[in-house]
N, C-alpha and C. Protein backbone atom coordinates (compact mmCIF):
# COMPACT_ATOMS: atom_id res chain seq x y z
N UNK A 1 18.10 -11.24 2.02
CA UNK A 1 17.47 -10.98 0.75
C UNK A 1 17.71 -9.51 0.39
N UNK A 2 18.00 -9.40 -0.78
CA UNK A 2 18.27 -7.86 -1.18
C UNK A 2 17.93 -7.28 -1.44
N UNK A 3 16.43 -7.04 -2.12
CA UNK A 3 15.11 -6.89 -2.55
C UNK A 3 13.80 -7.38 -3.16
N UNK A 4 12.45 -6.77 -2.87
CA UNK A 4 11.85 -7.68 -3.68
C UNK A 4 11.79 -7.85 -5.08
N UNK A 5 12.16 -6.85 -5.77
CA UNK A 5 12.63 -7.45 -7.30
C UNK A 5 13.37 -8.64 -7.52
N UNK A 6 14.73 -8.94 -6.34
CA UNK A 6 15.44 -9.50 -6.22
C UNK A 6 14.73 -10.97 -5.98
N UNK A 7 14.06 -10.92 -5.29
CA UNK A 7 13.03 -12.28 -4.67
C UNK A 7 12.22 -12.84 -5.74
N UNK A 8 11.77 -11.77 -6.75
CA UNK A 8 10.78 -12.52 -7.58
C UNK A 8 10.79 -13.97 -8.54
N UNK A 9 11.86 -14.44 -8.70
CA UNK A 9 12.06 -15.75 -8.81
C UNK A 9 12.34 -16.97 -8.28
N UNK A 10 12.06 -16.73 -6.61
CA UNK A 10 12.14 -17.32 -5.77
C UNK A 10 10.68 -18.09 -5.62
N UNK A 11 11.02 -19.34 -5.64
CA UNK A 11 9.32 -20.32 -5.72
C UNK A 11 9.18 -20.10 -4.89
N UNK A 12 9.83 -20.25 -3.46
CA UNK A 12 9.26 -20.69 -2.16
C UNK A 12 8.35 -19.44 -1.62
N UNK A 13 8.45 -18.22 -1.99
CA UNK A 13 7.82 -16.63 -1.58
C UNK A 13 6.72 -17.42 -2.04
N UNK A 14 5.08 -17.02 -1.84
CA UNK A 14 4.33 -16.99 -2.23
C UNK A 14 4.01 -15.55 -2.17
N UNK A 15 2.62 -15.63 -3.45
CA UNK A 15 2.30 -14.57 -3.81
C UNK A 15 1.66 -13.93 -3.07
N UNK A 16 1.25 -14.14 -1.96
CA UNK A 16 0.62 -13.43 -0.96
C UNK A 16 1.45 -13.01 -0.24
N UNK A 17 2.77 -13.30 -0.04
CA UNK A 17 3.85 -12.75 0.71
C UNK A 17 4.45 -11.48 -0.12
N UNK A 18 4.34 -11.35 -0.91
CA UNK A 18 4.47 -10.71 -1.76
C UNK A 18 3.61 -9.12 -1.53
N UNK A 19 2.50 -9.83 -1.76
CA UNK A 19 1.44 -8.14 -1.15
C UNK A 19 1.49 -7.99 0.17
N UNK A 20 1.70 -8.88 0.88
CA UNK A 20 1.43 -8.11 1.94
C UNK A 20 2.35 -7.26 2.53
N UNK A 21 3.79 -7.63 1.91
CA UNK A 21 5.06 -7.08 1.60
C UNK A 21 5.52 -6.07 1.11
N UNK A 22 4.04 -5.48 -0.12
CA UNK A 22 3.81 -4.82 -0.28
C UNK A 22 2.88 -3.47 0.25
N UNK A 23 1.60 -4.16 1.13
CA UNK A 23 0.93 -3.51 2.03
C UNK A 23 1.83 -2.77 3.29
N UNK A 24 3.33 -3.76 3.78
CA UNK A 24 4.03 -3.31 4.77
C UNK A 24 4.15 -1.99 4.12
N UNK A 25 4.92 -1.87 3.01
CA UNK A 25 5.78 -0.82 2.90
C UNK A 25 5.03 0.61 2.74
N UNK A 26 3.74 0.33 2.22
CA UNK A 26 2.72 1.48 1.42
C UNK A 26 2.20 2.14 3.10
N UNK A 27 1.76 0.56 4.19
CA UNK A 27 1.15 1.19 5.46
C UNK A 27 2.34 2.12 6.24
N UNK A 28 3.21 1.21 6.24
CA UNK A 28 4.11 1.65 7.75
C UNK A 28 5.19 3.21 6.92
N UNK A 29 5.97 3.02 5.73
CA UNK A 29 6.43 3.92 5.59
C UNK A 29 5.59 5.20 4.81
N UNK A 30 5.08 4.89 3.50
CA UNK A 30 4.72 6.16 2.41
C UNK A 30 3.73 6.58 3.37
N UNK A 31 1.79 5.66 4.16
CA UNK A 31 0.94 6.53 4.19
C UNK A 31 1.21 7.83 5.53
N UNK A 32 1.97 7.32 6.63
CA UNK A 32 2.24 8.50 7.39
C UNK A 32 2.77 9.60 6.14
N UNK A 33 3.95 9.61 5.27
CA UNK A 33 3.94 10.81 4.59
C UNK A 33 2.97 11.19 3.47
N UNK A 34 1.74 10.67 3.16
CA UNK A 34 0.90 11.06 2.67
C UNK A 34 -0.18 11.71 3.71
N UNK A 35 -0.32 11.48 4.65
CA UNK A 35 -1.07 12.18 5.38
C UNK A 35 -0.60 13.35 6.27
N UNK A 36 0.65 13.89 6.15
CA UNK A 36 1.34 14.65 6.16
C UNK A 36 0.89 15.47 4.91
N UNK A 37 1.25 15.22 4.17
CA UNK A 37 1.23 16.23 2.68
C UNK A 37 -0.12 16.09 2.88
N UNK A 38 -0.93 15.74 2.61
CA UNK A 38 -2.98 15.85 2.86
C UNK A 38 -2.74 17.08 3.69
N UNK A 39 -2.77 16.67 4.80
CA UNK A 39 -2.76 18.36 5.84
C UNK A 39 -1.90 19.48 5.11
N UNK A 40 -0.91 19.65 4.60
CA UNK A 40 -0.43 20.53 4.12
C UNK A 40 -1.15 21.01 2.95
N UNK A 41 -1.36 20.13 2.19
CA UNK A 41 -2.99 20.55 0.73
C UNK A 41 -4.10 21.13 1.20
N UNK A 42 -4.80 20.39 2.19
CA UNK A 42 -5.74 21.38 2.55
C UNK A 42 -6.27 21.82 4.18
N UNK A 43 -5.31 21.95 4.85
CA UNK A 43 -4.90 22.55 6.01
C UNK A 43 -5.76 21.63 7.29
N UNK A 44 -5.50 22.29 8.15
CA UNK A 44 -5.50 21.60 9.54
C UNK A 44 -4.51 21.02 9.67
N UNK A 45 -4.31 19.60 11.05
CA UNK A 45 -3.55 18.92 11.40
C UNK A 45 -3.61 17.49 11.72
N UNK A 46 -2.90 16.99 11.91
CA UNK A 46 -3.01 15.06 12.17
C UNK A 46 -3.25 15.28 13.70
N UNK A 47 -2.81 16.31 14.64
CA UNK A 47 -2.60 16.00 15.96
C UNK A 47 -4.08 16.55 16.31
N UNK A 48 -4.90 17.56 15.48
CA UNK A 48 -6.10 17.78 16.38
C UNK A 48 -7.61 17.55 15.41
N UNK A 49 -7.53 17.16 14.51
CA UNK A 49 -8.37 17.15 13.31
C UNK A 49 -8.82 15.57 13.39
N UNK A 50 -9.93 15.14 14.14
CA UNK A 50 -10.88 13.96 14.82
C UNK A 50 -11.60 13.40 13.86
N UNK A 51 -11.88 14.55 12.87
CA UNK A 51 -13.45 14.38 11.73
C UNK A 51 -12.18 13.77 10.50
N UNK A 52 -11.16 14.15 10.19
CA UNK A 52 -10.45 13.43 9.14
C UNK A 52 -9.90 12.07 9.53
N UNK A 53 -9.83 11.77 11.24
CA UNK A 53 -8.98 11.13 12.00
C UNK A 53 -9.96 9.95 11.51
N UNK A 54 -11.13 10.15 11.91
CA UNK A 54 -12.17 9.34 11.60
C UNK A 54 -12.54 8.98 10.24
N UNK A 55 -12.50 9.84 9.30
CA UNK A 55 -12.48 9.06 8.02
C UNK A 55 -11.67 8.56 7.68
N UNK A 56 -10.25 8.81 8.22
CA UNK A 56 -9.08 7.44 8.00
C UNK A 56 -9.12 6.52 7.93
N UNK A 57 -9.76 6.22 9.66
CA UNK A 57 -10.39 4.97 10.10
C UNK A 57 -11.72 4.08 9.59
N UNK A 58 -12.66 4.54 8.91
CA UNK A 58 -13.28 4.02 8.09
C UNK A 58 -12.99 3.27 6.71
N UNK A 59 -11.75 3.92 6.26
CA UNK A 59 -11.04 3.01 5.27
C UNK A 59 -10.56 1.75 5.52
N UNK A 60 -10.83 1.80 7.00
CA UNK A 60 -10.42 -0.26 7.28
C UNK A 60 -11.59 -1.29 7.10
N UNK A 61 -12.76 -0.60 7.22
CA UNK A 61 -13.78 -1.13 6.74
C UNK A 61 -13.79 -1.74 4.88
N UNK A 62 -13.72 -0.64 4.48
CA UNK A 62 -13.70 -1.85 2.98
C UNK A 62 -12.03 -1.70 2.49
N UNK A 63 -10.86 -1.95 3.29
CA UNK A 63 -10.09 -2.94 2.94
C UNK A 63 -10.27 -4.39 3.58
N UNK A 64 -11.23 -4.00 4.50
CA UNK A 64 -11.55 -5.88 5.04
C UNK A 64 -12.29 -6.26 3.76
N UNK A 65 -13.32 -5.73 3.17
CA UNK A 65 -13.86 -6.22 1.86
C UNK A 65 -12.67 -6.76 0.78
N UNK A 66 -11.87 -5.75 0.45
CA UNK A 66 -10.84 -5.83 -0.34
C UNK A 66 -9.68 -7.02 -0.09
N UNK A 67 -9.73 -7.33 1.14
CA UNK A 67 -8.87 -8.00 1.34
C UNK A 67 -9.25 -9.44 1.38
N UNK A 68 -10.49 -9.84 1.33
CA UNK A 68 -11.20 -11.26 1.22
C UNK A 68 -10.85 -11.78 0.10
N UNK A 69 -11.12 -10.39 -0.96
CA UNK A 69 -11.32 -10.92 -2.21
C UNK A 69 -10.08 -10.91 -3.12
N UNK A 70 -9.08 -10.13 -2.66
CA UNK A 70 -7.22 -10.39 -3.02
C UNK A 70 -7.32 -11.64 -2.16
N UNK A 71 -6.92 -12.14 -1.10
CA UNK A 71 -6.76 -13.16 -0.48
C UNK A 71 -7.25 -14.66 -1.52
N UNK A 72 -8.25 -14.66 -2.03
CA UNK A 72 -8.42 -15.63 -2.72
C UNK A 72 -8.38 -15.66 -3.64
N UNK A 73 -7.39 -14.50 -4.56
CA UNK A 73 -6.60 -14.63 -5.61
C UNK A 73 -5.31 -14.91 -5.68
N UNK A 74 -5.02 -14.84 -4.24
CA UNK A 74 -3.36 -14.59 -4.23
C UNK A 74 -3.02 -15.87 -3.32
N UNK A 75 -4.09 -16.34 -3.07
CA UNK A 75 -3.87 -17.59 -1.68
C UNK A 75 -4.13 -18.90 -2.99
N UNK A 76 -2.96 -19.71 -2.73
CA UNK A 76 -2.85 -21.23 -3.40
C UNK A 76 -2.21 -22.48 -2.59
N UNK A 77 -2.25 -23.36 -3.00
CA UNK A 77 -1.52 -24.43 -2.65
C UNK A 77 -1.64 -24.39 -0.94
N UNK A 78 -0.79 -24.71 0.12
CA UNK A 78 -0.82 -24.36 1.42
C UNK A 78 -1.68 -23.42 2.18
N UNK A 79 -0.95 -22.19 1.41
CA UNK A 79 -1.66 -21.56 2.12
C UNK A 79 -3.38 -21.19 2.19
N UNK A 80 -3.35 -21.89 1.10
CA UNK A 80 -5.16 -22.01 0.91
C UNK A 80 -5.59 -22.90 1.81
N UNK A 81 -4.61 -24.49 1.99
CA UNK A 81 -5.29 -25.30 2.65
C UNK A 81 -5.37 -24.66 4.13
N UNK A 82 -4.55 -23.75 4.53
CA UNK A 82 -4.27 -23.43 5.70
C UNK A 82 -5.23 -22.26 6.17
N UNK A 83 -5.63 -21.50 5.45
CA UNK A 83 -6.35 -20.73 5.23
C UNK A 83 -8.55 -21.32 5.29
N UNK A 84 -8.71 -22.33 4.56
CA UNK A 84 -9.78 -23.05 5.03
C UNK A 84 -10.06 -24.22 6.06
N UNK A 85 -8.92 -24.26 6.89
CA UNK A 85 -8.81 -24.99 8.03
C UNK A 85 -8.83 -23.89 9.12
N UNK A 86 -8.58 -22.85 9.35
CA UNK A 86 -8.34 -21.19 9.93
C UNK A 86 -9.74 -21.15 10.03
N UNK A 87 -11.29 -20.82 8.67
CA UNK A 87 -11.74 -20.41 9.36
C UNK A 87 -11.47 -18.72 9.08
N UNK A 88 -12.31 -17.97 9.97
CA UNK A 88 -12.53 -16.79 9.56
C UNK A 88 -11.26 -15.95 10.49
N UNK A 89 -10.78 -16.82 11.47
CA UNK A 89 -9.68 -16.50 12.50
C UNK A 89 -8.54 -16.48 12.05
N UNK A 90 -8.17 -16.30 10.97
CA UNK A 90 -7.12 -15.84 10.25
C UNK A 90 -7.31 -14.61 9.53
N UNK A 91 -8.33 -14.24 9.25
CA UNK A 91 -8.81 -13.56 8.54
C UNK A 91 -9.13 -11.83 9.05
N UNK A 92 -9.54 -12.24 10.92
CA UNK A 92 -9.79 -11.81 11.48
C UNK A 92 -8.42 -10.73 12.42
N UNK A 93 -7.56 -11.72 12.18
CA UNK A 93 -6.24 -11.65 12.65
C UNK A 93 -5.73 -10.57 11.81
N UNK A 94 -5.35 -11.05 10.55
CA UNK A 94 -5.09 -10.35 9.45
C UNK A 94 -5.83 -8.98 9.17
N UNK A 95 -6.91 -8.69 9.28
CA UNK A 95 -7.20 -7.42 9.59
C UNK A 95 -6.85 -6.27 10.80
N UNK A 96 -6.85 -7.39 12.25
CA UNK A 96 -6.31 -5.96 13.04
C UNK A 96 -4.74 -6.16 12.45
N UNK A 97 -4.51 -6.79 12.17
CA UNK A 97 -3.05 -6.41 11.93
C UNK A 97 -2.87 -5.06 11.04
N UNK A 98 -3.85 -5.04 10.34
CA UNK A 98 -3.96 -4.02 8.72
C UNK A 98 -4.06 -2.76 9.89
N UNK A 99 -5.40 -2.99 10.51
CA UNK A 99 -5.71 -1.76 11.07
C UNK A 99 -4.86 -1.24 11.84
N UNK A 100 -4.40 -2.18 12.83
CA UNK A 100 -3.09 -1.37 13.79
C UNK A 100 -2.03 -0.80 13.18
N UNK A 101 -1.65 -1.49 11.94
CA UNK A 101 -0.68 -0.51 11.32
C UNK A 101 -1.00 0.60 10.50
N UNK A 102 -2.57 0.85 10.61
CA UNK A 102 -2.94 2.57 9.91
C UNK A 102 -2.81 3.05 11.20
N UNK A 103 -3.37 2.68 12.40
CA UNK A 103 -3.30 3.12 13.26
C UNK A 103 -1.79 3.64 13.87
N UNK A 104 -1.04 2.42 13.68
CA UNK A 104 -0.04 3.59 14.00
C UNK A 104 0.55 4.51 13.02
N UNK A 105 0.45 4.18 11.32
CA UNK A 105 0.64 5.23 10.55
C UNK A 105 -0.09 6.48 11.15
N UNK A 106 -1.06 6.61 11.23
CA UNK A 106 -1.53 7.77 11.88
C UNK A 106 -0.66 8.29 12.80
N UNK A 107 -0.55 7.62 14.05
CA UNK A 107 0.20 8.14 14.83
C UNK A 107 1.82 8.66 14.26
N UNK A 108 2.53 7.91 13.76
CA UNK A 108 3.86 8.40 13.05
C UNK A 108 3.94 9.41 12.08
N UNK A 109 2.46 9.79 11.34
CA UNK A 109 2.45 11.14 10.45
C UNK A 109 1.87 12.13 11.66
N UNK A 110 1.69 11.97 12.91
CA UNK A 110 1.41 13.23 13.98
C UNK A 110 2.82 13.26 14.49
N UNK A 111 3.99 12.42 14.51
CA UNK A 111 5.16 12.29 14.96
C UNK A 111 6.35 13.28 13.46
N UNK A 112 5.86 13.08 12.54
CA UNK A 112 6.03 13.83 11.00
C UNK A 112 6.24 15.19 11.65
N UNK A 113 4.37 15.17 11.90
CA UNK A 113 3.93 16.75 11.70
C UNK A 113 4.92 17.55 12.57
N UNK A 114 5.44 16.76 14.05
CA UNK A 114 6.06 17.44 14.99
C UNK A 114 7.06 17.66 14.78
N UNK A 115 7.72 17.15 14.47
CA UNK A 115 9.15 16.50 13.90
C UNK A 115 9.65 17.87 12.67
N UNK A 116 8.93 18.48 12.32
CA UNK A 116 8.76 19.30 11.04
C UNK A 116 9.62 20.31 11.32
N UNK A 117 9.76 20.59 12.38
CA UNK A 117 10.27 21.81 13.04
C UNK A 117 12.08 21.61 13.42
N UNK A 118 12.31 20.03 13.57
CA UNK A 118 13.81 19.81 14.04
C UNK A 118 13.84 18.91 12.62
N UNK A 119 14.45 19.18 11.46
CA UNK A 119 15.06 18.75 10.64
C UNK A 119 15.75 17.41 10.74
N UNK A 120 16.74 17.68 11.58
CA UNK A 120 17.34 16.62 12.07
C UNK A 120 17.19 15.53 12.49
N UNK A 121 16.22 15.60 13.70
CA UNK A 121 15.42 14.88 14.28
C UNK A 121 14.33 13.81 13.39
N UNK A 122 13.88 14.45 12.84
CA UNK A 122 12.95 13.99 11.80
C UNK A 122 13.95 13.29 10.94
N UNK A 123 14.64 13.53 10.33
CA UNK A 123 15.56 12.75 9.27
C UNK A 123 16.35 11.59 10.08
N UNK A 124 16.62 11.69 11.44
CA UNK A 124 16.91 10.44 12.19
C UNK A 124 15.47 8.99 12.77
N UNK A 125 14.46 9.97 12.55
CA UNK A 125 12.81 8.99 12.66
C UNK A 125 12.66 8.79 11.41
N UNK A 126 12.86 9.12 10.42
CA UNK A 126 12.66 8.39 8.94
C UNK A 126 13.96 7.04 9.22
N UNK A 127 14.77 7.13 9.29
CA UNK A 127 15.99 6.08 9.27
C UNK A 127 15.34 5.19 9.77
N UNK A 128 14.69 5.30 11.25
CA UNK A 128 14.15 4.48 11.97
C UNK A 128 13.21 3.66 11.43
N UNK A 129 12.24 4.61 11.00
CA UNK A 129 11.23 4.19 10.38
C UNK A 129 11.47 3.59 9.12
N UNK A 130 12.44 3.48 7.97
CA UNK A 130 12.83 2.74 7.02
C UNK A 130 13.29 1.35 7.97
N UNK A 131 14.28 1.28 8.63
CA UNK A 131 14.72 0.11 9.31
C UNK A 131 13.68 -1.01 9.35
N UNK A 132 12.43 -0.53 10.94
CA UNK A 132 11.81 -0.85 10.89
C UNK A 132 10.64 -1.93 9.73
N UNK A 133 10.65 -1.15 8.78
CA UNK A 133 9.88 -1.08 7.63
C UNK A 133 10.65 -2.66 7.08
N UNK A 134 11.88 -2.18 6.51
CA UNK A 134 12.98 -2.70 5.77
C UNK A 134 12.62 -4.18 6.73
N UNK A 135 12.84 -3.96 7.90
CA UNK A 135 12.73 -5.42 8.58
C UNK A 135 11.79 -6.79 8.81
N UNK A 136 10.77 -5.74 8.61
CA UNK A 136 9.22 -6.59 8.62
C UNK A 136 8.77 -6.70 7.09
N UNK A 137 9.49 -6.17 6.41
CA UNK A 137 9.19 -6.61 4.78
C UNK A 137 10.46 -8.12 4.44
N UNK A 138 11.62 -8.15 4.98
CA UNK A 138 12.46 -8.80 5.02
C UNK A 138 11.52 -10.07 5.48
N UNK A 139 11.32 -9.98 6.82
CA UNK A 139 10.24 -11.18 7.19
C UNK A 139 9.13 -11.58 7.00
N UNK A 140 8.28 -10.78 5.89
CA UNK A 140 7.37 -11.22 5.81
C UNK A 140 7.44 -12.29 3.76
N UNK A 141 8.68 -11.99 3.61
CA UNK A 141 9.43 -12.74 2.38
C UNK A 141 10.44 -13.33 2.29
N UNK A 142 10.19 -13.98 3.70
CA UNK A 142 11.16 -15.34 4.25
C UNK A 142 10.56 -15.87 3.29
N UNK A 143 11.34 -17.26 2.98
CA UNK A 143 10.91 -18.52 1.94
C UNK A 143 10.18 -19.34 2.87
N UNK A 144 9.41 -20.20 2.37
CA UNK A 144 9.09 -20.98 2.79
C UNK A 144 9.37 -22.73 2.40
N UNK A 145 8.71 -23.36 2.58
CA UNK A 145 8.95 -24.83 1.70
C UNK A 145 8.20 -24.34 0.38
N UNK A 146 9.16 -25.23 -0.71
CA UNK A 146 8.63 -25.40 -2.16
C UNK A 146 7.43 -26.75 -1.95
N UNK A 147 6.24 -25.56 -2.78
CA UNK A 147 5.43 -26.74 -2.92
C UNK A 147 4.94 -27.11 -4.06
N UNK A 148 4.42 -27.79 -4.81
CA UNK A 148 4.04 -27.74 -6.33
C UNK A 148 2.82 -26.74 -6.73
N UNK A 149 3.34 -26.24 -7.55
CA UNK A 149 1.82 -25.16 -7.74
C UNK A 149 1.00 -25.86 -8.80
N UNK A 150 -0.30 -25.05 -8.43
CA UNK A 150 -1.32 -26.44 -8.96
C UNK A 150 -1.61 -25.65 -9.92
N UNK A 151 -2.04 -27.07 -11.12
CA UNK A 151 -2.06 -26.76 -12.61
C UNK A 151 -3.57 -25.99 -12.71
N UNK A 152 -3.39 -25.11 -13.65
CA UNK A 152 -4.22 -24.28 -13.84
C UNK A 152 -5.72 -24.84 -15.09
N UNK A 153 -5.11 -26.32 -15.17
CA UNK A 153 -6.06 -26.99 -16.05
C UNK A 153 -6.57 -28.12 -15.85
């Protein structure tokens, strides 16, 4: 697939593949370099600064809110049925997943911060880190089976 612009007329993507496709790219690549530039705005660091470390981590708290309530806008057909046969254990799933990947955003904008100093180096962990990125967005907008989408009336 060549992009997701490219995908958007593809039935079989659902629209939830879609955001979360979108969540890949915003968690794993941009927020490490936003929390990079944060420390540079108003000083300290990612590697020793606990009290910001920690309000990071509180932002997983109401994207679990946030994410109930996208989920059952964006969840239809299958994956709805699949989704109320799951149970809250999908749901549950789907969040550490969210969180482990701030979590390691965190960790990869303290890998940034270090990195700051060898140019090089750093511009060979971005590659990586696009790859990466590039790969798990690729898979997470595999097709699936076409199913009929249900009438809105």
């Amino acid at each position: 697939m060549a992009s997701v612009l490219g995908a958007r007329g593809d039935r079989r993507i659902r629209r939830l593949q879609f955001a979360l496709a979108g969540m890949n790219a915003h968690i794993n690549r941009d927020l490490p370099v936003g929390i990079v530039e944060a420390f540079h705005a108003v000083g300290g660091d990612p590697l020793s600064d606990e009290v910001r470390r920690e309000d990071f981590t509180r932002v997983d708290d109401h994207l679990a809110q946030i994410e109930a309530a996208a989920k059952r806008d964006l969840s239809l057909g299958l994956v709805e049925l699949i989704d109320e046969a799951a149970g809250d254990t999908d749901d549950q799933l789907a969040m550490w997943n969210v969180k482990a990947a701030r979590a390691a955003a965190w960790t990869n904008a303290q890998v940034l911060w270090t990195l700051e100093a060898t140019p090089r180096l750093r511009a060979r962990f971005f590659d990586r880190l696009d790859s990466l990125t590039g790969f798990a967005g690729r898979r997470l907008l595999a097709p699936t089976r076409v199913l009929p989408r249900p009438s809105l009336g």
